[in-house]
C-alpha atoms as a PDB file:
ATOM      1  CA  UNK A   1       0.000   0.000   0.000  1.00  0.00           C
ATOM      2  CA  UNK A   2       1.491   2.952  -0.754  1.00  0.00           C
ATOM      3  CA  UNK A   3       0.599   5.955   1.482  1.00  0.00           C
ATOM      4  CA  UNK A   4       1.473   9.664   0.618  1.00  0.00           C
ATOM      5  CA  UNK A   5       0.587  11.309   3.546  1.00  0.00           C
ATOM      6  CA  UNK A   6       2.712  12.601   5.393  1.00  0.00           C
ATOM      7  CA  UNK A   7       3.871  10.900   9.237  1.00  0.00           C
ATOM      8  CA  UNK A   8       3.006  12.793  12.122  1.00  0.00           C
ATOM      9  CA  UNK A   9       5.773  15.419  13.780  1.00  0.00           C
ATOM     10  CA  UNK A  10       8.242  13.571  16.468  1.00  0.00           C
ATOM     11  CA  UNK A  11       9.555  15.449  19.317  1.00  0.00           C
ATOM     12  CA  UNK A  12      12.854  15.730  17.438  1.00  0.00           C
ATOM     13  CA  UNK A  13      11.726  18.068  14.720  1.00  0.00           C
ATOM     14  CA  UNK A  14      11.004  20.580  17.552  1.00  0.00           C
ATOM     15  CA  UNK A  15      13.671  22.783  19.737  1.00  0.00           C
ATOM     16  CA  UNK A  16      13.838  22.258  23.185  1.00  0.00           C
ATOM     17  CA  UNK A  17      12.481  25.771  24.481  1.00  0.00           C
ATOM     18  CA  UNK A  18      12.082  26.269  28.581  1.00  0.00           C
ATOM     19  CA  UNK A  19       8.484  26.063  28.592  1.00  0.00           C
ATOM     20  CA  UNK A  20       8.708  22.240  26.975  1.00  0.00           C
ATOM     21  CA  UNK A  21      11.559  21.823  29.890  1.00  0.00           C
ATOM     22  CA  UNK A  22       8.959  23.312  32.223  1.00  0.00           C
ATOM     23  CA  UNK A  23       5.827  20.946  31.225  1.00  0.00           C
ATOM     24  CA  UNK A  24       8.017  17.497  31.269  1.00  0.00           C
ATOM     25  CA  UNK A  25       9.434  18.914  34.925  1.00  0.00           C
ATOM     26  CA  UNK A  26       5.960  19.530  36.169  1.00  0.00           C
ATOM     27  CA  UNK A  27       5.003  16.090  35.361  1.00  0.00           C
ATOM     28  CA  UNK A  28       7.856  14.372  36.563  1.00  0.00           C
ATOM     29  CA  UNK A  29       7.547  16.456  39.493  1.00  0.00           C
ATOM     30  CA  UNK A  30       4.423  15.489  40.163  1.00  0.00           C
ATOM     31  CA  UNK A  31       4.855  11.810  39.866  1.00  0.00           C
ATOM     32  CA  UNK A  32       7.763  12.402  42.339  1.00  0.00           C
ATOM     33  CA  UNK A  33       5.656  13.804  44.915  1.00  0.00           C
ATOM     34  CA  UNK A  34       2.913  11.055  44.672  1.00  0.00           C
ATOM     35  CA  UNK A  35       5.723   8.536  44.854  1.00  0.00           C
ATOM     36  CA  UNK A  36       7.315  10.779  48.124  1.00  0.00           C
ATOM     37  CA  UNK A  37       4.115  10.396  49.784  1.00  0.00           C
ATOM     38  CA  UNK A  38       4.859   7.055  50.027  1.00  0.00           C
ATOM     39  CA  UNK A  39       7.883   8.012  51.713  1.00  0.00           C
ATOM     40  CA  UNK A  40       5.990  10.062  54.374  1.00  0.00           C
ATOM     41  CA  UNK A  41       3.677   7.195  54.692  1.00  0.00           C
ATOM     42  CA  UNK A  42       6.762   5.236  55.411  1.00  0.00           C
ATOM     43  CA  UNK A  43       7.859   7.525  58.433  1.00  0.00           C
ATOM     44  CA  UNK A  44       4.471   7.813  59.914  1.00  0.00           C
ATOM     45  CA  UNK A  45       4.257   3.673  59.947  1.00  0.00           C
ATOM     46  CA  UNK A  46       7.257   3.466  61.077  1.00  0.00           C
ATOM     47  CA  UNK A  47       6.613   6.032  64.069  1.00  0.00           C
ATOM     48  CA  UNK A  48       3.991   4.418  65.046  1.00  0.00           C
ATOM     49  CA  UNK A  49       5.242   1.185  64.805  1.00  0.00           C
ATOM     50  CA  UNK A  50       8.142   1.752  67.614  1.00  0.00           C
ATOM     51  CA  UNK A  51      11.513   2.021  67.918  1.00  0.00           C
ATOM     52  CA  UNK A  52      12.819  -0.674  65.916  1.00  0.00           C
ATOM     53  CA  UNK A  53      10.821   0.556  62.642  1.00  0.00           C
ATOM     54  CA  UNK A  54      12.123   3.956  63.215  1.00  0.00           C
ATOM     55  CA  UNK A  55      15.737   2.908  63.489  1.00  0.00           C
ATOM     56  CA  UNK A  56      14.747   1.155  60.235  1.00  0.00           C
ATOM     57  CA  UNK A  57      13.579   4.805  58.571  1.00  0.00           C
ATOM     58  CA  UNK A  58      16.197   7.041  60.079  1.00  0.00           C
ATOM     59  CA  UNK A  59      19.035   4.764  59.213  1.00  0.00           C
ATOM     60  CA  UNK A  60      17.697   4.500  55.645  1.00  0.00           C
ATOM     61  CA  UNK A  61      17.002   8.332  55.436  1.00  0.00           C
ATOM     62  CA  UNK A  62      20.476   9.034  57.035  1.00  0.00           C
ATOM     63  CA  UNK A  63      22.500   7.343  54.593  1.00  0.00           C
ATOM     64  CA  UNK A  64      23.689   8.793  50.884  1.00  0.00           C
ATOM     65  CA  UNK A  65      20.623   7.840  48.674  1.00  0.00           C
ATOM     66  CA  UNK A  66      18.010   8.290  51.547  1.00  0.00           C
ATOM     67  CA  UNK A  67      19.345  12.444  51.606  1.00  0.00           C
ATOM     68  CA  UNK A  68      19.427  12.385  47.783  1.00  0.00           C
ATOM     69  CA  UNK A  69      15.660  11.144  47.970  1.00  0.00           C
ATOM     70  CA  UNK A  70      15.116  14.019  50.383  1.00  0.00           C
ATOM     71  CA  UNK A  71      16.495  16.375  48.504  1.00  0.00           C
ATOM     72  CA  UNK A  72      15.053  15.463  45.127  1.00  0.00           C
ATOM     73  CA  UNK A  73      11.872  15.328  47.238  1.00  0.00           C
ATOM     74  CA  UNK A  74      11.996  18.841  48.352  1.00  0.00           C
ATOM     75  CA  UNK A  75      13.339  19.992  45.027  1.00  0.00           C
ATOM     76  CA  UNK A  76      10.385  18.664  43.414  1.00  0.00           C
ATOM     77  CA  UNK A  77       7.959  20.554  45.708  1.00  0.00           C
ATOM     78  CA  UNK A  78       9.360  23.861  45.427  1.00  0.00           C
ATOM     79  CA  UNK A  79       9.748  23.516  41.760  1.00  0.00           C
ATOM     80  CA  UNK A  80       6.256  22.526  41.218  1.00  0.00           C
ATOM     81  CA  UNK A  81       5.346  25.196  43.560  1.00  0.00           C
ATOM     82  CA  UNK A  82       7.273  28.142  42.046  1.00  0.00           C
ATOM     83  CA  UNK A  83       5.670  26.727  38.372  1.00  0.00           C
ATOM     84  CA  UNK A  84       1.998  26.510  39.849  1.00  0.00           C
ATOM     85  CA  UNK A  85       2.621  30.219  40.998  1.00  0.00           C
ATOM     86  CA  UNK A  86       3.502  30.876  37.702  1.00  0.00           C
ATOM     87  CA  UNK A  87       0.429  29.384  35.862  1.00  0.00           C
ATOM     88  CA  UNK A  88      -1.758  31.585  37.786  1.00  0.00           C
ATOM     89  CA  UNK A  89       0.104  34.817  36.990  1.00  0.00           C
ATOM     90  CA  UNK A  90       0.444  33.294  32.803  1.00  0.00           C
ATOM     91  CA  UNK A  91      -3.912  33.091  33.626  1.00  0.00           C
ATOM     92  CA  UNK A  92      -4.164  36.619  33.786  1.00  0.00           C
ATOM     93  CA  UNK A  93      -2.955  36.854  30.037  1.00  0.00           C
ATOM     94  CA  UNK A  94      -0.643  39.603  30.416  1.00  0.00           C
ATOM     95  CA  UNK A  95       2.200  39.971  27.950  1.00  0.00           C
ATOM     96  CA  UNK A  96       0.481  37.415  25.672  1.00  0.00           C
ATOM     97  CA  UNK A  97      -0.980  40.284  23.336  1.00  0.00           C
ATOM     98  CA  UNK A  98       0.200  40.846  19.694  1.00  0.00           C
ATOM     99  CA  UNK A  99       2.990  42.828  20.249  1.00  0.00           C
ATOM    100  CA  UNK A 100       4.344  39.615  22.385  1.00  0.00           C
ATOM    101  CA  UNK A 101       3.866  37.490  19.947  1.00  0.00           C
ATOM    102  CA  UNK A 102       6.539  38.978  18.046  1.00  0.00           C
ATOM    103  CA  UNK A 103       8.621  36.178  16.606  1.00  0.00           C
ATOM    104  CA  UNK A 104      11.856  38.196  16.614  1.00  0.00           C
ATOM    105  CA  UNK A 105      12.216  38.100  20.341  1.00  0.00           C
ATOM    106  CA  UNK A 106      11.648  35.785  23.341  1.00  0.00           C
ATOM    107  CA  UNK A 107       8.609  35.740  24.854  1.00  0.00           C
ATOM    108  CA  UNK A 108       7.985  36.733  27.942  1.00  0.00           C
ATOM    109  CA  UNK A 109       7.199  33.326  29.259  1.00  0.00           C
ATOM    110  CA  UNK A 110      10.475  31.949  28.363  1.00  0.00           C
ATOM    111  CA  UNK A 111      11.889  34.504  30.958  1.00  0.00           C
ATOM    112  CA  UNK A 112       9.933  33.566  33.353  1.00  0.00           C
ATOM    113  CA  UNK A 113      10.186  29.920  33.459  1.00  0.00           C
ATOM    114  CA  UNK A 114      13.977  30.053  33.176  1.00  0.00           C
ATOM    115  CA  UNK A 115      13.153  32.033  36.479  1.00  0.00           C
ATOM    116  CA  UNK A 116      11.054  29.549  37.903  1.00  0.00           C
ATOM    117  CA  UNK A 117      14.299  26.887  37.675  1.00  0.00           C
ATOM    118  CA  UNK A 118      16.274  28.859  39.030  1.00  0.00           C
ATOM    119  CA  UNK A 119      14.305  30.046  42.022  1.00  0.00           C
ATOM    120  CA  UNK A 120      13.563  26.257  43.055  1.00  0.00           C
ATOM    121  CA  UNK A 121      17.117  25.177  42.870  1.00  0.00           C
ATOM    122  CA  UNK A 122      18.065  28.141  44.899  1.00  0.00           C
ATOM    123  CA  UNK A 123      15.056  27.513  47.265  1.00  0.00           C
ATOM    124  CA  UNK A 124      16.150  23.628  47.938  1.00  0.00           C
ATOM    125  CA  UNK A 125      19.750  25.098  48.642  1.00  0.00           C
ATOM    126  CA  UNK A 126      18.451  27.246  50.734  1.00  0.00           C
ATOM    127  CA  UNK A 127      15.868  25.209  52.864  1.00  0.00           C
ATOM    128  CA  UNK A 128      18.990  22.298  53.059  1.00  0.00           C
ATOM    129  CA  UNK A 129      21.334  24.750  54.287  1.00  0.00           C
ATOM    130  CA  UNK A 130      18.817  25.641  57.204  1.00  0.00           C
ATOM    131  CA  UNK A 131      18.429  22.171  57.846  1.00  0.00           C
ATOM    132  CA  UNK A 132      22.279  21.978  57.991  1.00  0.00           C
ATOM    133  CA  UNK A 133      22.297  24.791  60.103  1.00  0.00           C
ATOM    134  CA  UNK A 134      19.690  23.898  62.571  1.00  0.00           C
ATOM    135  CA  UNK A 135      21.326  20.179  62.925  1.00  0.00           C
ATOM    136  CA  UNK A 136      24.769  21.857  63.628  1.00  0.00           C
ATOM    137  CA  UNK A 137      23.520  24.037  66.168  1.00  0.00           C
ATOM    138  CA  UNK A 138      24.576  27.284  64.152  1.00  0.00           C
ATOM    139  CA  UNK A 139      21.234  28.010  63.621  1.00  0.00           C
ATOM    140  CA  UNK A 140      19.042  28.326  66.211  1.00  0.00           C
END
């Protein structure tokens, strides 16, 4: 059979932009936080389980990959926070007139969501370096 129309576009025809980054992120985020949930529900069973099950948590939360969970964890929540912030100020449609739909310049969006990385990355560093801070006693 010979068919003449065309195939449908693949992902690979299109450059990567910040708000593409941005939508994949908020998904994956999302699935990360369902999936840390579980984690919480961990900790909660193993409070209330007793002393054995918590030794069980901590020393699995203490070690390398347990703190890389954590911090992935928190990462994820800011990010997805900072990007639901910015959803409801992109609902008010400002800056997405004609004039900003210029194709000879970024939009305005594209500023803004290389923003919104930036702001969560800087917001788990600074939330961990509390932590740190609070578990050294330099913070008090």
């Amino acid at each position: 059979m010979n068919d003449s129309r065309p195939l449908s576009p693949h992902l690979g025809i299109y450059r990567w932009r910040v708000n593409m980054l941005q939508s994949t992120l908020h998904r994956l985020t999302g699935l990360f936080l369902s999936l840390g949930a579980l984690m919480v529900l961990w900790g909660l069973i193993a409070a209330a389980s007793g002393q054995g099950a918590w030794k069980v948590f901590a020393g699995f939360y203490g070690s390398w990959i347990g703190i890389a969970l954590l911090v992935l964890w928190s990462w994820s929540l800011l990010f997805h926070l900072c990007n639901g912030i910015q959803h409801l100020v992109r609902d008010t449609a400002h800056n997405f007139g004609p004039p900003t739909r210029d194709r000879t310049r970024e939009p305005a969006y594209w500023a803004t969501g290389r923003l919104v990385i930036a702001l969560s990355v800087i917001l788990t560093a600074l939330v961990w370096l509390a932590l740190a801070g609070l578990m050294t006693g330099v913070v008090r």
